[in-house]
Protein backbone atom coordinates (compact mmCIF):
# COMPACT_ATOMS: atom_id res chain seq x y z
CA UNK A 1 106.09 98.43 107.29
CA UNK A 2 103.85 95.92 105.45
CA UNK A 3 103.99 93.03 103.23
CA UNK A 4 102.08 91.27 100.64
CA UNK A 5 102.42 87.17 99.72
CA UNK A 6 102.36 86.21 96.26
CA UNK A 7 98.87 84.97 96.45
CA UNK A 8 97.52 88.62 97.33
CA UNK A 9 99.56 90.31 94.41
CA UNK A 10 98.49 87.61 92.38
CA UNK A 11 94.45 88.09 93.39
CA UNK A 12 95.27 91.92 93.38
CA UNK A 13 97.03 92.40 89.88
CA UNK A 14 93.42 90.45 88.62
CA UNK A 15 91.66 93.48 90.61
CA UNK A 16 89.97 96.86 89.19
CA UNK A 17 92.73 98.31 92.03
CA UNK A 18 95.86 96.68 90.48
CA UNK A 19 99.19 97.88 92.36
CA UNK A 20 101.85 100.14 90.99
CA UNK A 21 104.60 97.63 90.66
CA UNK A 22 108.19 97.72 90.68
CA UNK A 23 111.19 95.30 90.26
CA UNK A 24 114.02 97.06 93.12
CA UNK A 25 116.47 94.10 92.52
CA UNK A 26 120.08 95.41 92.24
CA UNK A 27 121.71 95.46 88.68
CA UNK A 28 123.38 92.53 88.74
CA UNK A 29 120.51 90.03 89.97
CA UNK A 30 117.82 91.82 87.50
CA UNK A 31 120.56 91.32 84.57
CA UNK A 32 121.28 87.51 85.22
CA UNK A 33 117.56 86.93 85.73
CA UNK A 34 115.59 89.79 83.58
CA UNK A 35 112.18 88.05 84.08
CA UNK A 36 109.97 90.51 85.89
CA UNK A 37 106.01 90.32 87.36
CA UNK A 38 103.63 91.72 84.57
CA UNK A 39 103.45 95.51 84.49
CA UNK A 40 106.58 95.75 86.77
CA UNK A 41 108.87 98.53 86.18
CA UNK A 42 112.97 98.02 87.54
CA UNK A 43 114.50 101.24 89.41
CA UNK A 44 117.46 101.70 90.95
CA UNK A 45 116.46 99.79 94.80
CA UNK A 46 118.92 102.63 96.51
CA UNK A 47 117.83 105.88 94.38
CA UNK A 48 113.81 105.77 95.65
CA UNK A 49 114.02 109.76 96.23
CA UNK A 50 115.21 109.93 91.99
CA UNK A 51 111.85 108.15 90.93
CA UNK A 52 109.50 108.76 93.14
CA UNK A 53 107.99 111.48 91.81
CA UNK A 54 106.94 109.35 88.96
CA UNK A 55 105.11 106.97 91.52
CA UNK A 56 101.01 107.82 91.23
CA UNK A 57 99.53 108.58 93.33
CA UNK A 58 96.41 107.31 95.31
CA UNK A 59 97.29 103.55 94.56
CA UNK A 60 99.35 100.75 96.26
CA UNK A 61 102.90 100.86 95.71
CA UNK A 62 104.22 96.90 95.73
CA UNK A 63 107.99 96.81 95.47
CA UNK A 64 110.36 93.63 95.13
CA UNK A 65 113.63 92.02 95.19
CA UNK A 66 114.90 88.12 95.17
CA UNK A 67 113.83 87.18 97.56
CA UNK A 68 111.98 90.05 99.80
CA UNK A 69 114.70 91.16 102.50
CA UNK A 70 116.32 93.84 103.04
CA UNK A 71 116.23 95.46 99.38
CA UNK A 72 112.76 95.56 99.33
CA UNK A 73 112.03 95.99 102.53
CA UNK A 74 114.54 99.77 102.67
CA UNK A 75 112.83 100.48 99.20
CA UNK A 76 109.12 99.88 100.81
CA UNK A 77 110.06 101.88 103.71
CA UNK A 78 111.42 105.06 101.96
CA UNK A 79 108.48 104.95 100.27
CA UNK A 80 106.17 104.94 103.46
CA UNK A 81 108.40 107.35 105.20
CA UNK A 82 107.11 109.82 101.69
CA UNK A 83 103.87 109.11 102.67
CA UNK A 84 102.88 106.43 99.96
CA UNK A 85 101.25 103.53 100.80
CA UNK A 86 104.12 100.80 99.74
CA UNK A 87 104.36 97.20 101.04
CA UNK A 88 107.21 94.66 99.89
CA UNK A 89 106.79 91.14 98.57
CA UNK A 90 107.20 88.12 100.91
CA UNK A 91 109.38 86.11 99.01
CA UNK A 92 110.39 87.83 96.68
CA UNK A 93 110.39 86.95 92.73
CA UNK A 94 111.87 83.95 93.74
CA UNK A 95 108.82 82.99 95.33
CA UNK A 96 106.50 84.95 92.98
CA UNK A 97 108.72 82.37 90.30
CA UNK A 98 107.96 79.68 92.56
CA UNK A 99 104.57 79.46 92.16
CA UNK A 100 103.74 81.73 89.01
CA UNK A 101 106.24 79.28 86.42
């Protein structure tokens, strides 16, 4: 399974191939901290097979949690194991926060 930093999603959101982009924190971290990357969309981290038919097709999938462990990581891999190309965020939002403000 793959990853991509902050600096890479950054450089790739600014691209004509911008990622599909979602926020896979669990409830209560997304409600205490609703801030989310541009463009994200939150789903449920542990329900992948419920929305993945609304994942397009043909373009990076970049998925995220706090702080990029295992959240992420079993939503990315669900997602691969479907055959879509899906990598999780090294640091999470935490880090995306970090050096995004």
């Amino acid at each position: 399974m793959s990853s991509i930093t902050v600096a890479e999603l950054d450089k790739s959101i600014k691209s004509e191939h911008a990622p599909t982009i979602y926020d896979v924190r669990k409830k209560p971290a997304f409600d205490s901290d609703p801030k989310m990357i541009a463009d994200a969309t939150w789903q449920v981290h542990d329900q992948v097979d419920g929305w993945i038919s609304d994942v397009p097709q043909g373009k990076q999938v970049v998925v995220y949690c706090v702080h990029g462990h295992a959240v992420s990581q079993n939503a990315a891999k669900v997602l691969c194991d479907k055959g879509i190309d899906a990598v999780y965020l090294e640091g999470g939002i935490a880090e995306w926060n970090q050096v995004n403000g």
